[in-house]
Protein backbone atom coordinates (compact mmCIF):
# COMPACT_ATOMS: atom_id res chain seq x y z
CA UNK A 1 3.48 -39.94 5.96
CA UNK A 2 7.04 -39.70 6.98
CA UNK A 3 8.06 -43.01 5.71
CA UNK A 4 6.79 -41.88 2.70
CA UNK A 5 8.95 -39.02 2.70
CA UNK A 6 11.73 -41.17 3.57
CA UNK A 7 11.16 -43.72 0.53
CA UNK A 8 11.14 -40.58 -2.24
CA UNK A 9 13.85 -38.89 -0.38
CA UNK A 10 15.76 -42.37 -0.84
CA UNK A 11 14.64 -42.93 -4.53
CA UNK A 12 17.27 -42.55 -6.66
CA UNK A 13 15.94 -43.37 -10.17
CA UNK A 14 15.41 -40.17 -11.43
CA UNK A 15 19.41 -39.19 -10.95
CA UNK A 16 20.13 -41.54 -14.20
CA UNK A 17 17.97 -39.57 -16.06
CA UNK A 18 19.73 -35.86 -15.18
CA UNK A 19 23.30 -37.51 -15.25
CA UNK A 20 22.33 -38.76 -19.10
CA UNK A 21 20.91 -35.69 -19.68
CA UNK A 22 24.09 -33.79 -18.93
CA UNK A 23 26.14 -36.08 -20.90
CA UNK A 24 24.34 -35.35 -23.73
CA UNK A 25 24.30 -31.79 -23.33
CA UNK A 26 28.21 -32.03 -22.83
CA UNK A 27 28.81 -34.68 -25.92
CA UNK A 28 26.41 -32.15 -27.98
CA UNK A 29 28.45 -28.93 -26.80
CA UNK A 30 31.77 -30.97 -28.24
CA UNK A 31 30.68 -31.97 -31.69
CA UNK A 32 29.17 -28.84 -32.57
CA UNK A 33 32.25 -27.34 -31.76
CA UNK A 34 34.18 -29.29 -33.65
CA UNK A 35 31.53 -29.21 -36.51
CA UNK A 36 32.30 -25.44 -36.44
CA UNK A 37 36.11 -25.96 -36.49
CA UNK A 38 36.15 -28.37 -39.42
CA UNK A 39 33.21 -26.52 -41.09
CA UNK A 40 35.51 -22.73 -41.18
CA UNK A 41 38.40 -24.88 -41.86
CA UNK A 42 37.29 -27.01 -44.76
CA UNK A 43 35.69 -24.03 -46.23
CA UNK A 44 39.02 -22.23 -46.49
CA UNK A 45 40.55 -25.19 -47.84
CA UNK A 46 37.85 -25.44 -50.70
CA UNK A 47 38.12 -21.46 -51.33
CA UNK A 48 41.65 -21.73 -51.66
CA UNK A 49 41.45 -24.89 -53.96
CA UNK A 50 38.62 -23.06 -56.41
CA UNK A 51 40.70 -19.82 -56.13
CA UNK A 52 44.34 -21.48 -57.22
CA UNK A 53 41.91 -23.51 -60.03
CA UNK A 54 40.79 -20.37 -61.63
């Protein structure tokens, strides 16, 4: 029973999974953000084309 212990203690497998998990989380967190940014921006940039247009 203890060496059985010992061998999950030891298994490392499941630590790729977490560690790709968090880079998606961070890489997700970034391009929303920037999705944001260039959304507000390119929406002021239209508003102010269609508004010097008219």
């Amino acid at each position: 029973m203890v060496n059985r212990i010992r061998g999950l203690w030891r298994d490392d497998a499941g630590q790729d999974i977490a560690e790709y998990a968090v880079m998606l989380a961070v890489i997700l967190v970034l391009v929303v953000g920037t999705i944001r940014l260039i959304g507000s921006n390119a929406n002021n940039v239209f508003s102010n084309t269609a508004s010097s247009i008219q």
